[in-house]
Protein backbone atom coordinates (compact mmCIF):
# COMPACT_ATOMS: atom_id res chain seq x y z
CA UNK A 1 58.17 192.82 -41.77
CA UNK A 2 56.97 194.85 -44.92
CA UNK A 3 56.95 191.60 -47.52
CA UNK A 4 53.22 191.16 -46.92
CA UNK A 5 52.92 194.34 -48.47
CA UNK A 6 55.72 194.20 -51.16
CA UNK A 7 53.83 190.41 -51.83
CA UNK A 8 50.23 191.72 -51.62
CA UNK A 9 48.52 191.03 -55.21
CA UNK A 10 45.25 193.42 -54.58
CA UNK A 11 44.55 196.79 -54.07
CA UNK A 12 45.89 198.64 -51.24
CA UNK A 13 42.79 199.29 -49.99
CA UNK A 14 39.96 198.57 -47.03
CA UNK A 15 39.36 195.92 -46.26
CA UNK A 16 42.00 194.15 -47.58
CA UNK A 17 43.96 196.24 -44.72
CA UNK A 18 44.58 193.14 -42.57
CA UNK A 19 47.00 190.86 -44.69
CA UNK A 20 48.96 193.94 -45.05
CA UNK A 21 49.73 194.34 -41.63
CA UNK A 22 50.78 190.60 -40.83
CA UNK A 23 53.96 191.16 -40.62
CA UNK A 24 53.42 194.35 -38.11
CA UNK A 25 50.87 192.11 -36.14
CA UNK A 26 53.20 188.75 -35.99
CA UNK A 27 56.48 190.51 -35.27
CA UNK A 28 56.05 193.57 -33.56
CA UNK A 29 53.50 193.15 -31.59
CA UNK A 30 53.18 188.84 -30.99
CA UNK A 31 57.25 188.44 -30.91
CA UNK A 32 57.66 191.42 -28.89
CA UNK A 33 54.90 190.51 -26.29
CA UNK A 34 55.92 187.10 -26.15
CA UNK A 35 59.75 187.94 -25.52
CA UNK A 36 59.00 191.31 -22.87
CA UNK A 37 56.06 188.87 -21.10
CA UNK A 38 57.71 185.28 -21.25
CA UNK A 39 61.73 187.03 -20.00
CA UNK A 40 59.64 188.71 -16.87
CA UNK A 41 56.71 186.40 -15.82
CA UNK A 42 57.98 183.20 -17.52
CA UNK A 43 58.29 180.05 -15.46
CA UNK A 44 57.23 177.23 -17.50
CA UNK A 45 59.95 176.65 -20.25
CA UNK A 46 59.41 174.77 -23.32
CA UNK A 47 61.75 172.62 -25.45
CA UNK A 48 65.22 174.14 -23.74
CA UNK A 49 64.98 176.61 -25.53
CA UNK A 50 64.53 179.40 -23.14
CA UNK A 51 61.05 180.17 -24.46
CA UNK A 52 57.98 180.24 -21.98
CA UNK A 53 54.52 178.94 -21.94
CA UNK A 54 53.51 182.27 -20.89
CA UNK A 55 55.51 184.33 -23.63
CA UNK A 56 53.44 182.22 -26.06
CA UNK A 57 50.31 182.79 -24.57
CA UNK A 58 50.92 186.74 -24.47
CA UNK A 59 51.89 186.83 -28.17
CA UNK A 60 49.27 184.59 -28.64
CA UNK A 61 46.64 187.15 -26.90
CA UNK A 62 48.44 190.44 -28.13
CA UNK A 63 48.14 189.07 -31.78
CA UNK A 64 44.41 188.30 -31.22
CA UNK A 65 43.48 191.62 -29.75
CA UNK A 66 46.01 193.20 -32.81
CA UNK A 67 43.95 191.37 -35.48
CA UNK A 68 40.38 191.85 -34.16
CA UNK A 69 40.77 195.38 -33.68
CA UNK A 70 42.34 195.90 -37.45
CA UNK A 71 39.79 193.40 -39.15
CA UNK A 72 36.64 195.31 -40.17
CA UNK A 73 34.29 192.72 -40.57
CA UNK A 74 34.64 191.46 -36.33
CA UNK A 75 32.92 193.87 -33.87
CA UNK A 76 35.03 192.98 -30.74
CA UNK A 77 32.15 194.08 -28.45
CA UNK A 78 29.59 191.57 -29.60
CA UNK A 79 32.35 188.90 -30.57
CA UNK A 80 30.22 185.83 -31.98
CA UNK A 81 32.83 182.74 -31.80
CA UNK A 82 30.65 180.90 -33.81
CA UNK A 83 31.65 183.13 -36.88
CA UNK A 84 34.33 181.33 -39.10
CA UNK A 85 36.21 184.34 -39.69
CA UNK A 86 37.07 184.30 -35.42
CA UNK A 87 37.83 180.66 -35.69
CA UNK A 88 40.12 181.49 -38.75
CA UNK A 89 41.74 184.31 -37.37
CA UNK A 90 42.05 182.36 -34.20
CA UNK A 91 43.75 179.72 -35.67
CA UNK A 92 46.31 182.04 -37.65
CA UNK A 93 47.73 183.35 -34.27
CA UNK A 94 48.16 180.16 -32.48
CA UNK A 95 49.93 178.97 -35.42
CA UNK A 96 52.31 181.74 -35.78
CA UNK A 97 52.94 181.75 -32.10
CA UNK A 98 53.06 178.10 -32.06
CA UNK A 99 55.89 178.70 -35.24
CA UNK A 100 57.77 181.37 -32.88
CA UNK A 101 57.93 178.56 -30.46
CA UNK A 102 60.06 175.97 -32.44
CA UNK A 103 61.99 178.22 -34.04
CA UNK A 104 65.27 178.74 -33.30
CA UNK A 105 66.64 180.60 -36.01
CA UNK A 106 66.03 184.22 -36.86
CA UNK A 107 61.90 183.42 -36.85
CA UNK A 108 61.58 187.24 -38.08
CA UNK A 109 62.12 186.31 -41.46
CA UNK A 110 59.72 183.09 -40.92
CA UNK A 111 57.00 184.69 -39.51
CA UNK A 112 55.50 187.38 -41.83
């Protein structure tokens, strides 16, 4: 969870707060929403492997809300999804959710 910040090249500090906390935002909060969401409301399972179509879409959201609120730069009360940095950030969650998916080994080392 921590190698984003043992990895990070600049300076510890704002705004370059966010990549530090992808590992925080991908595994504790997306794989933990997607595993306490997809076990209780999960119907729709994907690939056998006991992972839900709902437990992606929770991590999914839960990542989304976890990165807009720590990003700086994206007021979440007038969100603009024309603004690449949405888009960008938008695309970053579905991918590591979409990543938690297929993954069938220990993805907590894959993730961060």
């Amino acid at each position: 969870v921590s190698v984003p910040l043992w990895l990070w090249p600049g300076s510890l500090q704002p705004p370059a707060n966010l990549p530090l906390y992808a590992g925080v935002v991908s595994v504790g909060i997306g794989d933990a929403a997607s595993s306490l969401y997809g076990s209780k409301f999960g119907r729709i399972e994907l690939f056998g492997s006991g992972k839900t179509l709902e437990g992606m879409m929770a991590g999914f959201l839960a990542q989304l809300a976890a990165v807009f609120i720590l990003d700086n730069g994206i007021d979440i009360f007038s969100l603009d999804v024309s603004d690449p940095r949405v888009l960008l950030l938008s695309s970053v969650c579905l991918l590591t959710s979409l990543v938690e998916l297929v993954v069938d080994q220990v993805d907590n080392l894959v993730l961060p």
